[in-house]
Protein backbone atom coordinates (compact mmCIF):
# COMPACT_ATOMS: atom_id res chain seq x y z
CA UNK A 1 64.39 109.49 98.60
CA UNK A 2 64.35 112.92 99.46
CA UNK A 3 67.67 114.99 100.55
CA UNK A 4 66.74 114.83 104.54
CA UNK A 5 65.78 111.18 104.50
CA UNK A 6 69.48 110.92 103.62
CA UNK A 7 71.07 113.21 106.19
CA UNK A 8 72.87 111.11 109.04
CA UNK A 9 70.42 112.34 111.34
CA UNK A 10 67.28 110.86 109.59
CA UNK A 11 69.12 107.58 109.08
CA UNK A 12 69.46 107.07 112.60
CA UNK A 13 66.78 108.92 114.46
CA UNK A 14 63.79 108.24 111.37
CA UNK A 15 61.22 110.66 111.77
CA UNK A 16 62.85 112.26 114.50
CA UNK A 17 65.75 113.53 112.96
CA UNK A 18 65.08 117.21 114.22
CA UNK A 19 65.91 116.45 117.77
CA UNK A 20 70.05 115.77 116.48
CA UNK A 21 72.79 117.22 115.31
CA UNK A 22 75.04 114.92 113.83
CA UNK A 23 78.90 115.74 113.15
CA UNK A 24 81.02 113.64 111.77
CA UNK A 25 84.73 113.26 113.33
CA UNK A 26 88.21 112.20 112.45
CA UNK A 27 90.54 111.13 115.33
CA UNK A 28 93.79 108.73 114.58
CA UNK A 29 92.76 108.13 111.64
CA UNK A 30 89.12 106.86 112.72
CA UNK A 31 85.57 107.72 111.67
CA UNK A 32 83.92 108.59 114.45
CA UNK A 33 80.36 110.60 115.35
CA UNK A 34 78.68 113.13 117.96
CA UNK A 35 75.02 113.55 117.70
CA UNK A 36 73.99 116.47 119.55
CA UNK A 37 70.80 117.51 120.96
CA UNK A 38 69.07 120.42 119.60
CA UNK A 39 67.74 121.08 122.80
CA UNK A 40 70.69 119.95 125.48
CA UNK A 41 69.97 119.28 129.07
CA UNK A 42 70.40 122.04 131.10
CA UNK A 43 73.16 123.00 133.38
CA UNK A 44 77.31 123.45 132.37
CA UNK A 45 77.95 119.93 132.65
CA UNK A 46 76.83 117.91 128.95
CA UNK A 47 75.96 114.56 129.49
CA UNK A 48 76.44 112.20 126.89
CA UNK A 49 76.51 108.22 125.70
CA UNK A 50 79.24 106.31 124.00
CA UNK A 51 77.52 103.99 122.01
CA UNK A 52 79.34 100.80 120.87
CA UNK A 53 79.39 99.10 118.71
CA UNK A 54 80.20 101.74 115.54
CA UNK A 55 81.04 101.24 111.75
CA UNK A 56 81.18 103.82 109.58
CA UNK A 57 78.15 104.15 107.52
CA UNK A 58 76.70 100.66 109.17
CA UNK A 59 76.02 101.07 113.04
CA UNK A 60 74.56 102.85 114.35
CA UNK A 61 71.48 102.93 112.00
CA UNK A 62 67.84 103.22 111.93
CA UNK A 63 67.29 100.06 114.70
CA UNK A 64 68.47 102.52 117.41
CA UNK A 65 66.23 105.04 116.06
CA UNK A 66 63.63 104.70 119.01
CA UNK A 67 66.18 104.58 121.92
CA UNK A 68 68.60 107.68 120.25
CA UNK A 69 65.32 109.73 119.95
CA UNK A 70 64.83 108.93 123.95
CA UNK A 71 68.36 109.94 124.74
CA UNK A 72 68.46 113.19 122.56
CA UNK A 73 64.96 114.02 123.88
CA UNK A 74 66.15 113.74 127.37
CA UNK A 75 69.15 116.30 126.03
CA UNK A 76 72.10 113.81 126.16
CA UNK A 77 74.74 113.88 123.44
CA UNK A 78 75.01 110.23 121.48
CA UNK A 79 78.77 109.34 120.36
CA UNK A 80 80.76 106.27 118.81
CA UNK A 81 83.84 105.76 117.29
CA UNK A 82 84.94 102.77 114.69
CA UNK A 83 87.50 100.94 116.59
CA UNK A 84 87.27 97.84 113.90
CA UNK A 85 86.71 94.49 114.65
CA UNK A 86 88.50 94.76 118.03
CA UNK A 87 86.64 92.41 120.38
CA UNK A 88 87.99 94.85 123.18
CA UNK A 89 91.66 94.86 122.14
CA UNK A 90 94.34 97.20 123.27
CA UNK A 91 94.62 98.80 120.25
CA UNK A 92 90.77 99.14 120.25
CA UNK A 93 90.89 100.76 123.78
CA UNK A 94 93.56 103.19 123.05
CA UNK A 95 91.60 104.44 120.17
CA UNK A 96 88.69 105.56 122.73
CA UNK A 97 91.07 107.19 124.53
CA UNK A 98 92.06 109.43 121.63
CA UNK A 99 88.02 109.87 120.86
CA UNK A 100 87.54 110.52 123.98
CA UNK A 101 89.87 113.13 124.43
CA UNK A 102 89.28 114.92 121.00
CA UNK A 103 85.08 115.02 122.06
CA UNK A 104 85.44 115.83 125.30
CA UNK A 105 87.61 119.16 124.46
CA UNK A 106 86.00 119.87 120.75
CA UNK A 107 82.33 119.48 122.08
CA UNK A 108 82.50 120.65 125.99
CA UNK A 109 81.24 117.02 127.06
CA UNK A 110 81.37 115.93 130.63
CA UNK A 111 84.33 114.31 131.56
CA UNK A 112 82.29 111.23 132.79
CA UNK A 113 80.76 109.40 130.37
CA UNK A 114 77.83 107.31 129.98
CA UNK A 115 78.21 103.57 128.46
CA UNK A 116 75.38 101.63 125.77
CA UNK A 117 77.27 98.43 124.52
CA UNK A 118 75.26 96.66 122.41
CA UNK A 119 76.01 92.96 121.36
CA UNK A 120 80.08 93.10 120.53
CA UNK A 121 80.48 96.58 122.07
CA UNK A 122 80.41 94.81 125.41
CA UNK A 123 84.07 93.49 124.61
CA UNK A 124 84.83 96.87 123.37
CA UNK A 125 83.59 99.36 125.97
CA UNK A 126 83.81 97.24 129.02
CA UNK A 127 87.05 96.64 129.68
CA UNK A 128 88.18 100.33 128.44
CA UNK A 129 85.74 101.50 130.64
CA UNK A 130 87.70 98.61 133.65
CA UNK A 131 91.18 100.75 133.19
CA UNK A 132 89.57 104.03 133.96
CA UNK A 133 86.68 103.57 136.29
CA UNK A 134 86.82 107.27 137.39
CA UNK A 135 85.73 108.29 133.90
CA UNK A 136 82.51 105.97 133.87
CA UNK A 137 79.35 107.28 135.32
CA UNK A 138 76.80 104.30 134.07
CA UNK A 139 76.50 101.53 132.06
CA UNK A 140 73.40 100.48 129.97
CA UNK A 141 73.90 97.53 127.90
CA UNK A 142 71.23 95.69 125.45
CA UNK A 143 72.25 92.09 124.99
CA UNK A 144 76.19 92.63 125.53
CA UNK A 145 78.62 89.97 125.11
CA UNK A 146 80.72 89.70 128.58
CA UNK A 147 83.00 86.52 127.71
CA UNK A 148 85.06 86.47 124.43
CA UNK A 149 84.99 82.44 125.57
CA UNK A 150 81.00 82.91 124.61
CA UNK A 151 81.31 85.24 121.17
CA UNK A 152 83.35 85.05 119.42
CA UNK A 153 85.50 82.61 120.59
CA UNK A 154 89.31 82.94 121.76
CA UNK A 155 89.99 81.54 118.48
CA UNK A 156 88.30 84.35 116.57
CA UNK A 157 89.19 87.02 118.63
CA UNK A 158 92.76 86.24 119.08
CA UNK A 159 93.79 87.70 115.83
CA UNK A 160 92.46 91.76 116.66
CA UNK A 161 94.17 90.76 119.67
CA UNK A 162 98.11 89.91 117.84
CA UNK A 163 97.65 86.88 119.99
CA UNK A 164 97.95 82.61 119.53
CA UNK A 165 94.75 81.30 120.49
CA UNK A 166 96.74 79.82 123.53
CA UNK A 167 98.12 82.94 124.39
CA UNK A 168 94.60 85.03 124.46
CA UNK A 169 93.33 82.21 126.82
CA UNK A 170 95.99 82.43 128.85
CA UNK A 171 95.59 86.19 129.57
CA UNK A 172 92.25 86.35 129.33
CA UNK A 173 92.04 87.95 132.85
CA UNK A 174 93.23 91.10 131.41
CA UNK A 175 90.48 91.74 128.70
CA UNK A 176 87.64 89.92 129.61
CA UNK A 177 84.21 92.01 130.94
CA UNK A 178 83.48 89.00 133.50
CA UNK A 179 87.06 89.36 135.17
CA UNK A 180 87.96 93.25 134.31
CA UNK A 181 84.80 94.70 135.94
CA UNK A 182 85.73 94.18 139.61
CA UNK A 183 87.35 97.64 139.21
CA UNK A 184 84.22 99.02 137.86
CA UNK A 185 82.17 97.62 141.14
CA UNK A 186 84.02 98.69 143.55
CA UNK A 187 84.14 102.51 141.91
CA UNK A 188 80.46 102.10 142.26
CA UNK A 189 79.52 102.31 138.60
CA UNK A 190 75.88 101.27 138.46
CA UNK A 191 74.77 99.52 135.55
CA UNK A 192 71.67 97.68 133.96
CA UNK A 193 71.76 94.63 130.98
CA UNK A 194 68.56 94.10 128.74
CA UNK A 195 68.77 90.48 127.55
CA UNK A 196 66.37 88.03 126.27
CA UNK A 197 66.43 84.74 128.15
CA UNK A 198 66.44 83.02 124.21
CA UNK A 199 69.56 84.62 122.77
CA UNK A 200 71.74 81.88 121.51
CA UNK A 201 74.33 84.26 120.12
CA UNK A 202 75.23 85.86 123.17
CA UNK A 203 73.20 83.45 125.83
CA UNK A 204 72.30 85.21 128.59
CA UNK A 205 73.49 82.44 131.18
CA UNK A 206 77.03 83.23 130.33
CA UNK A 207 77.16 86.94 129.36
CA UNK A 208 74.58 89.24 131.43
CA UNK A 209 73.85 86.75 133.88
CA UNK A 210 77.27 85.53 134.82
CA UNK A 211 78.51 89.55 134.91
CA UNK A 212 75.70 90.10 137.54
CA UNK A 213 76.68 86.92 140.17
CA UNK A 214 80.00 89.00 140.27
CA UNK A 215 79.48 92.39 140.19
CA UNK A 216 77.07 92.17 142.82
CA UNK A 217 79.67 89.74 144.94
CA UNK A 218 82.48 92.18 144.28
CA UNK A 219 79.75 94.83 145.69
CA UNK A 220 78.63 96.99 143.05
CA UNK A 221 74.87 97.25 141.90
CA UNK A 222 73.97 95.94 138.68
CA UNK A 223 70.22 94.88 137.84
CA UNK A 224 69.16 92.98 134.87
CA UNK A 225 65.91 92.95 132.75
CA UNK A 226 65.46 89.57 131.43
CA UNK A 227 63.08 89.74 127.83
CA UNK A 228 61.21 86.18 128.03
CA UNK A 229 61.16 84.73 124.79
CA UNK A 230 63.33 86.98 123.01
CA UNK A 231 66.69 85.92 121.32
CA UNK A 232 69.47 88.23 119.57
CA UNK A 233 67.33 90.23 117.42
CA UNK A 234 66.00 93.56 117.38
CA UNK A 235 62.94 94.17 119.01
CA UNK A 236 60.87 96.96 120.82
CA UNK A 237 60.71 94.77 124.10
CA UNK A 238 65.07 95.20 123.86
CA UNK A 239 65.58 98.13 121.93
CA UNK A 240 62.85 100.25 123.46
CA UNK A 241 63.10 99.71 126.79
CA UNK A 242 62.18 102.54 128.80
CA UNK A 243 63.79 101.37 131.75
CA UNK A 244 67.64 101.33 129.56
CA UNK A 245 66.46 105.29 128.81
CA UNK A 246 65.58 106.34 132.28
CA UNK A 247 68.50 104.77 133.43
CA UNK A 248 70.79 106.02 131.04
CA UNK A 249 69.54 109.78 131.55
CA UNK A 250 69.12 109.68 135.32
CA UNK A 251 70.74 112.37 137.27
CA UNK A 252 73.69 110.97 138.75
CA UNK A 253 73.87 110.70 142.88
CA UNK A 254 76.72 110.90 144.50
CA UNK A 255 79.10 107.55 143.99
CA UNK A 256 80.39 105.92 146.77
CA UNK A 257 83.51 103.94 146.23
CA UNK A 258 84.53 100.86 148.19
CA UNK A 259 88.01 100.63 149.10
């Protein structure tokens, strides 16, 4: 393996490493990344993705290769930070703030960021994203999970959380995507799912699906590609999806919050 085949830029944009500029951060103690465009969009305002979920050295990696190469050609900054296993935990959320605020101020970024959960980063970017709507421009998400009751499981989760099993359940309210996005609708944060109608991991009936039924009843605008045939896996019909990159890079109209 040559030198640049092991650069973080060629392990997760492949052949198009050139378009990136990857940094690596540190930020309470936290790996955490900002891949840069070579070429950024113009104007004084840098839009960019937070991309969840991230472990150091693991994710993201060469399956996002196609849709990082989309959003870096389109001249938006790709970040992530490694939160741990934190199924959307307080202690998970207060760690974006922190990369947040160190990425925003280091690297000039817009102070309204763009959202890509993938699979588990749905439980870790949505309801961060619930307690501060006014930072949240869009949300693309391929396959999230939207109900800890669907993946992993109060059970599971309950111990990122600090929580009894009972506990977690009770207050689920408070961290779940299905129940914390109301604020999110009602900012008018517009956002679009990619799920396979076969995913049996995170099923789309309970995740994408059920998030849809009440954004849109709370008012907000949410559409949702549905992938026939295609379960949790990574394939170009989910993870290149040119509608998720148009959508993602769009020019942002004016929002219009309900009261």
């Amino acid at each position: 393996m040559t030198e640049a085949a092991s650069t973080p830029e060629a392990r997760v944009l492949g052949p198009d490493a050139a378009l990136g500029r990857w940094t690596d951060v540190l930020v309470g103690g936290r790996a955490g990344f900002v891949l840069e465009p070579v070429a950024p969009a113009p104007g004084t305002a840098r839009p960019w993705v937070l991309y969840a979920p991230t472990f150091s050295r693991v994710l993201p990696d060469g399956t996002t290769a196609w849709l990082f190469a989309a959003l870096v050609r389109r001249g938006l900054t790709v970040g992530g930070m490694d939160v741990g296993e934190s199924y959307g935990s307080p202690a998970g959320r207060c760690l974006y703030d922190l990369y947040y605020d160190h990425v925003v101020a280091r690297f000039g970024l817009d102070t309204v960021v763009r959202l890509l959960p993938q699979s588990r980063g749905g439980l870790m970017l949505y309801p961060w994203a619930a307690e501060r709507p006014e930072r949240i421009e869009r949300i693309g998400g391929i396959f999230p999970v939207c109900d800890l009751r669907s993946f992993p499981g109060v059970e599971v989760a309950a111990a990122a959380y600090g929580l009894a099993t009972g506990e977690l359940t009770a207050s689920l309210a408070s961290h779940n995507p299905v129940d914390l996005a109301e604020s999110l609708a009602r900012a008018g944060v517009p956002v679009l799912h990619v799920h396979g109608d076969s995913d049996v991991v995170v099923p789309l009936e309970h995740n994408s699906a059920a998030l849809q039924q009440r954004y849109r009843a709370w008012g907000g605008t949410m559409d949702l590609v549905v992938v026939p045939g295609q379960g949790h896996e990574v394939t170009p019909e989910l993870f290149e999806a040119q509608d998720l990159v148009d959508f993602l890079a769009a020019i942002a109209p004016p929002r219009t919050t309900r009261a």
